[in-house]
C-alpha atoms as a PDB file:
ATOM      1  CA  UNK A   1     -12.992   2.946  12.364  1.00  0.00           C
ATOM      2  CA  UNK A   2      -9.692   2.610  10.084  1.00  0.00           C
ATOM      3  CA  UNK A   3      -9.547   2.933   6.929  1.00  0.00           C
ATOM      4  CA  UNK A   4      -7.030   1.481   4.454  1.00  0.00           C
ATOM      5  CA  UNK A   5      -6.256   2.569   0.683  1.00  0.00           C
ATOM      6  CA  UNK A   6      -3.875   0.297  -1.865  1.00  0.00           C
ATOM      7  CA  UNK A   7      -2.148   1.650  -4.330  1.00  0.00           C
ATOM      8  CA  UNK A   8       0.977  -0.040  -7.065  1.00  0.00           C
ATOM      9  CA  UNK A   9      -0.755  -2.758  -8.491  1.00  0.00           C
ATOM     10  CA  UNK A  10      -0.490  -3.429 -12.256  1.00  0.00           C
ATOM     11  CA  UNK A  11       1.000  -5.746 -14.676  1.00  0.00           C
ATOM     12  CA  UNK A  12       4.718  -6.806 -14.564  1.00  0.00           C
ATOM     13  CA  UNK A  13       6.590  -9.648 -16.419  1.00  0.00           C
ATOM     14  CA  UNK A  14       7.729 -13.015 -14.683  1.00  0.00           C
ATOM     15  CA  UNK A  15      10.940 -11.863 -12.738  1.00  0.00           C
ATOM     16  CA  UNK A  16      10.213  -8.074 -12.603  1.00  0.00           C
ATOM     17  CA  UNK A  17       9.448  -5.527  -9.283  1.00  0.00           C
ATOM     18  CA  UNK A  18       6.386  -4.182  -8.060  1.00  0.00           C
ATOM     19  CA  UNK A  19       5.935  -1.785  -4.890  1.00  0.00           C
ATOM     20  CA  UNK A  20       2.587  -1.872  -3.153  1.00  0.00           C
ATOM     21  CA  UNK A  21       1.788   0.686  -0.792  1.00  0.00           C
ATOM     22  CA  UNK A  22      -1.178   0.969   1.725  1.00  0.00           C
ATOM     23  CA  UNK A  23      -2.123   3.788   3.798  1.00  0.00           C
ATOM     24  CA  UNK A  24      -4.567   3.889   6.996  1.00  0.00           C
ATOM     25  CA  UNK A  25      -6.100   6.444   8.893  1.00  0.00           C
ATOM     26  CA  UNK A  26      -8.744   6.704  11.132  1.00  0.00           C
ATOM     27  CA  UNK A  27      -8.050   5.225  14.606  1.00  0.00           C
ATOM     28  CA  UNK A  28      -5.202   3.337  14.913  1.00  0.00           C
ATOM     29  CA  UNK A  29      -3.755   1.752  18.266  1.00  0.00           C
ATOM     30  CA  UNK A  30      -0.682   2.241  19.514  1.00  0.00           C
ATOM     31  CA  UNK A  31      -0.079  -1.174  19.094  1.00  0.00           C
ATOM     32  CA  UNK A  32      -1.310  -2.645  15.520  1.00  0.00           C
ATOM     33  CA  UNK A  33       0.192  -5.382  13.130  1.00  0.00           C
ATOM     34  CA  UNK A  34      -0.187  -4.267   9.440  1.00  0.00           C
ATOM     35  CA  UNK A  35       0.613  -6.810   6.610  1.00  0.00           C
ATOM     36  CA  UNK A  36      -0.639  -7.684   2.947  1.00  0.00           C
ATOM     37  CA  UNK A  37      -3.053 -10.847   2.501  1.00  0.00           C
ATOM     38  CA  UNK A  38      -3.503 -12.100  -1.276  1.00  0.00           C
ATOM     39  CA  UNK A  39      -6.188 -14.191  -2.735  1.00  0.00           C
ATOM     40  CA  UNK A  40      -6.235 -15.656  -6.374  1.00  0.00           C
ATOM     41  CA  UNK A  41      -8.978 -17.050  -7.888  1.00  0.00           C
ATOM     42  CA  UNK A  42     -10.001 -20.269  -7.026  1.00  0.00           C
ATOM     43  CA  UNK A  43      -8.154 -20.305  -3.967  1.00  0.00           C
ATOM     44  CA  UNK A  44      -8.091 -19.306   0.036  1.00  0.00           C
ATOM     45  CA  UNK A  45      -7.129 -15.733   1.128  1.00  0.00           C
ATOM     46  CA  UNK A  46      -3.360 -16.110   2.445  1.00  0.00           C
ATOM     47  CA  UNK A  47      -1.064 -13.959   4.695  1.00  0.00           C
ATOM     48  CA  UNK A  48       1.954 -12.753   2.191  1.00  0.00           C
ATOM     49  CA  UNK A  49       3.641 -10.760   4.766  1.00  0.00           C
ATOM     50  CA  UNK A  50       3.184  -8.711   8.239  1.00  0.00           C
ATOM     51  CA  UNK A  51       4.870  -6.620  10.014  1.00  0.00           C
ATOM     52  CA  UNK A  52       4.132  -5.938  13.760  1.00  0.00           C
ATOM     53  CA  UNK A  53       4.496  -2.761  15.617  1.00  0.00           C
ATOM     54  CA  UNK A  54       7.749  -3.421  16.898  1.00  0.00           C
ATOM     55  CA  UNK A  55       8.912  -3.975  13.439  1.00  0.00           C
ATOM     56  CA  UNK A  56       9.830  -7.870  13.113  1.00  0.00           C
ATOM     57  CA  UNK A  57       8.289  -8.894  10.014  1.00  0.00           C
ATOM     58  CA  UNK A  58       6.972 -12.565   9.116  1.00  0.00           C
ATOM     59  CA  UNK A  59       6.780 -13.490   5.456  1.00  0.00           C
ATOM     60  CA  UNK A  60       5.053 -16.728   3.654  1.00  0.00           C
ATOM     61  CA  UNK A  61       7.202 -19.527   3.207  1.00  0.00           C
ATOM     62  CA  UNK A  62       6.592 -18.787  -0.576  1.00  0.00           C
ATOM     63  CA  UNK A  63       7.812 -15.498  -0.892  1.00  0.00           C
ATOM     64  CA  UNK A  64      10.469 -15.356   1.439  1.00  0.00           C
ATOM     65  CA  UNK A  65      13.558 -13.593   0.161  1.00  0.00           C
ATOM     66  CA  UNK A  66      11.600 -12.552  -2.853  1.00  0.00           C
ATOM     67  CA  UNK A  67       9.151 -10.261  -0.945  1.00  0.00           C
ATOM     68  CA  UNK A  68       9.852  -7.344   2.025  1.00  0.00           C
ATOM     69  CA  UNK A  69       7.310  -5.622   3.896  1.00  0.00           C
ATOM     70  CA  UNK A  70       8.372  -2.210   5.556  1.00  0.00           C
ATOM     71  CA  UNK A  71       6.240   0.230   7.434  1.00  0.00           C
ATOM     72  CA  UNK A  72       6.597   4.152   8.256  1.00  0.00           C
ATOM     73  CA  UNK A  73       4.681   4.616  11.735  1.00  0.00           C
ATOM     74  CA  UNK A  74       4.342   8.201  11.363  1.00  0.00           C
ATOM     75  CA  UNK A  75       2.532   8.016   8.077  1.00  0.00           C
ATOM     76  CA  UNK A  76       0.432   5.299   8.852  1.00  0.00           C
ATOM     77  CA  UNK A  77       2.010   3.455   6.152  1.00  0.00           C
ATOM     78  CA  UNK A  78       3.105  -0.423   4.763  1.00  0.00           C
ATOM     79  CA  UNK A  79       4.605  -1.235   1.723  1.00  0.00           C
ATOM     80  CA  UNK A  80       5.612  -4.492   0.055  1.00  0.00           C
ATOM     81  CA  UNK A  81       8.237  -4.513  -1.887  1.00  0.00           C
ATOM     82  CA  UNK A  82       8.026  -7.549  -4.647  1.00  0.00           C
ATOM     83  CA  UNK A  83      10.808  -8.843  -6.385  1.00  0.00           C
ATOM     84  CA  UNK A  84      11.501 -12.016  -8.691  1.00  0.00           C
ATOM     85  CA  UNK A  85       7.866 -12.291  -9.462  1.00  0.00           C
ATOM     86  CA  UNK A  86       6.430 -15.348 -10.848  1.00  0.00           C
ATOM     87  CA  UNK A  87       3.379 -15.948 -12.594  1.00  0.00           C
ATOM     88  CA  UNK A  88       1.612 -17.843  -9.066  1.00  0.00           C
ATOM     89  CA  UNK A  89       1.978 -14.642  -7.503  1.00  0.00           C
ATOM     90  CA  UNK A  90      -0.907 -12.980  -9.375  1.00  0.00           C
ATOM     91  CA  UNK A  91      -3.519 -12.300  -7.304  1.00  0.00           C
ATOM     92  CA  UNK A  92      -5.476  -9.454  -5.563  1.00  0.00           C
ATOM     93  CA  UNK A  93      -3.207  -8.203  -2.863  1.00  0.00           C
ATOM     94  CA  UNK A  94      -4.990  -6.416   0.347  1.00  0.00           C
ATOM     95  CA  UNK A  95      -4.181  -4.342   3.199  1.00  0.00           C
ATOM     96  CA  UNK A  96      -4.745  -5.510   6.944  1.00  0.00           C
ATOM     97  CA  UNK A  97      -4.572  -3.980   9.945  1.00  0.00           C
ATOM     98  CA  UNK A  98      -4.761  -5.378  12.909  1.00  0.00           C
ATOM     99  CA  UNK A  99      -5.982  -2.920  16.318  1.00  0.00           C
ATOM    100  CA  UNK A 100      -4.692  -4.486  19.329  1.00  0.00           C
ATOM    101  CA  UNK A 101      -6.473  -2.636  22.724  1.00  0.00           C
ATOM    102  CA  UNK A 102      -7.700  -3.484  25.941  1.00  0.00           C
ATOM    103  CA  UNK A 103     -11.157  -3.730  24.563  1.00  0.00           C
ATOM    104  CA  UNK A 104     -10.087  -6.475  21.997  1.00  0.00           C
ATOM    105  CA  UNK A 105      -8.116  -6.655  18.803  1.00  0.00           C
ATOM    106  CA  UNK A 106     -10.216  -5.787  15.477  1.00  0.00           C
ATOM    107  CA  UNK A 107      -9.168  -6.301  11.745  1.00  0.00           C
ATOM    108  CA  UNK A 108      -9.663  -4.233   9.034  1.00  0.00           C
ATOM    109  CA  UNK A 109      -9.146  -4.327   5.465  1.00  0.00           C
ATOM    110  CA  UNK A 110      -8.391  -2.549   2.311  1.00  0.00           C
ATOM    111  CA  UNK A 111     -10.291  -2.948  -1.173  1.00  0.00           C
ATOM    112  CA  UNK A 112      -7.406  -4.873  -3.032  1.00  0.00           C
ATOM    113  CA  UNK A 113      -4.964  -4.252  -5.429  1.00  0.00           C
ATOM    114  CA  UNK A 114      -4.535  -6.613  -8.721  1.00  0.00           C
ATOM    115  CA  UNK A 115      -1.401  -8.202  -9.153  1.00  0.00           C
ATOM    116  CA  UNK A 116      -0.616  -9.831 -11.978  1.00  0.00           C
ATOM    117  CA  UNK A 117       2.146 -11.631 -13.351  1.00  0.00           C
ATOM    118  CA  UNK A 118       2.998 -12.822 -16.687  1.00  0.00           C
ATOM    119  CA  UNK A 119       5.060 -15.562 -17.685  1.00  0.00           C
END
């Protein structure tokens, strides 16, 4: 089992910085993807950003250049680092981790974080 914990959500103004941090533990593969989903109300959960194991990141078309996901491998660790906010970014940001194994790949997920931005 994994585990995965979200911290740096909050308020922040339209154009303003937030840092979102997620932590795992528990059994993690040696090869995993980690990344940050969001939901907001009304609408689907979508993938933000993710970042693989070999470190090449993929963003959302919509946050692209505004947005960077980093990891630290030895702490179990991805952040997301977002910049220029706008107001359509609010949402509940979560964790995922993806176990990739002979035995099959399994998700996991953290709690959430609330994001919210004001305009």
């Amino acid at each position: 089992q994994v585990q995965l914990v979200e911290s740096g959500g909050g308020l922040v103004q339209a154009g303003g910085s937030l840092r979102l941090s997620c932590v795992a533990s528990g059994t993690i593969f040696s090869i995993n993807d980690m990344g940050w989903y969001r939901q907001a109300p009304g609408k689907q959960r979508e993938l933000v950003a993710a970042i693989y194991s070999g470190g090449r990141p993929n963003y959302a078309d919509s946050v692209d250049g505004r947005f960077t996901i980093s990891r630290d491998n030895a702490k179990n660790m991805v952040y997301l680092q977002l910049n220029k906010m706008r107001p359509e970014d609010t949402a509940v940001y979560s964790c995922h981790l993806l176990n990739v194994g002979r035995s099959g790949s399994y998700n996991y997920w953290g709690q959430g974080t609330q994001v919210t931005v004001s305009s």
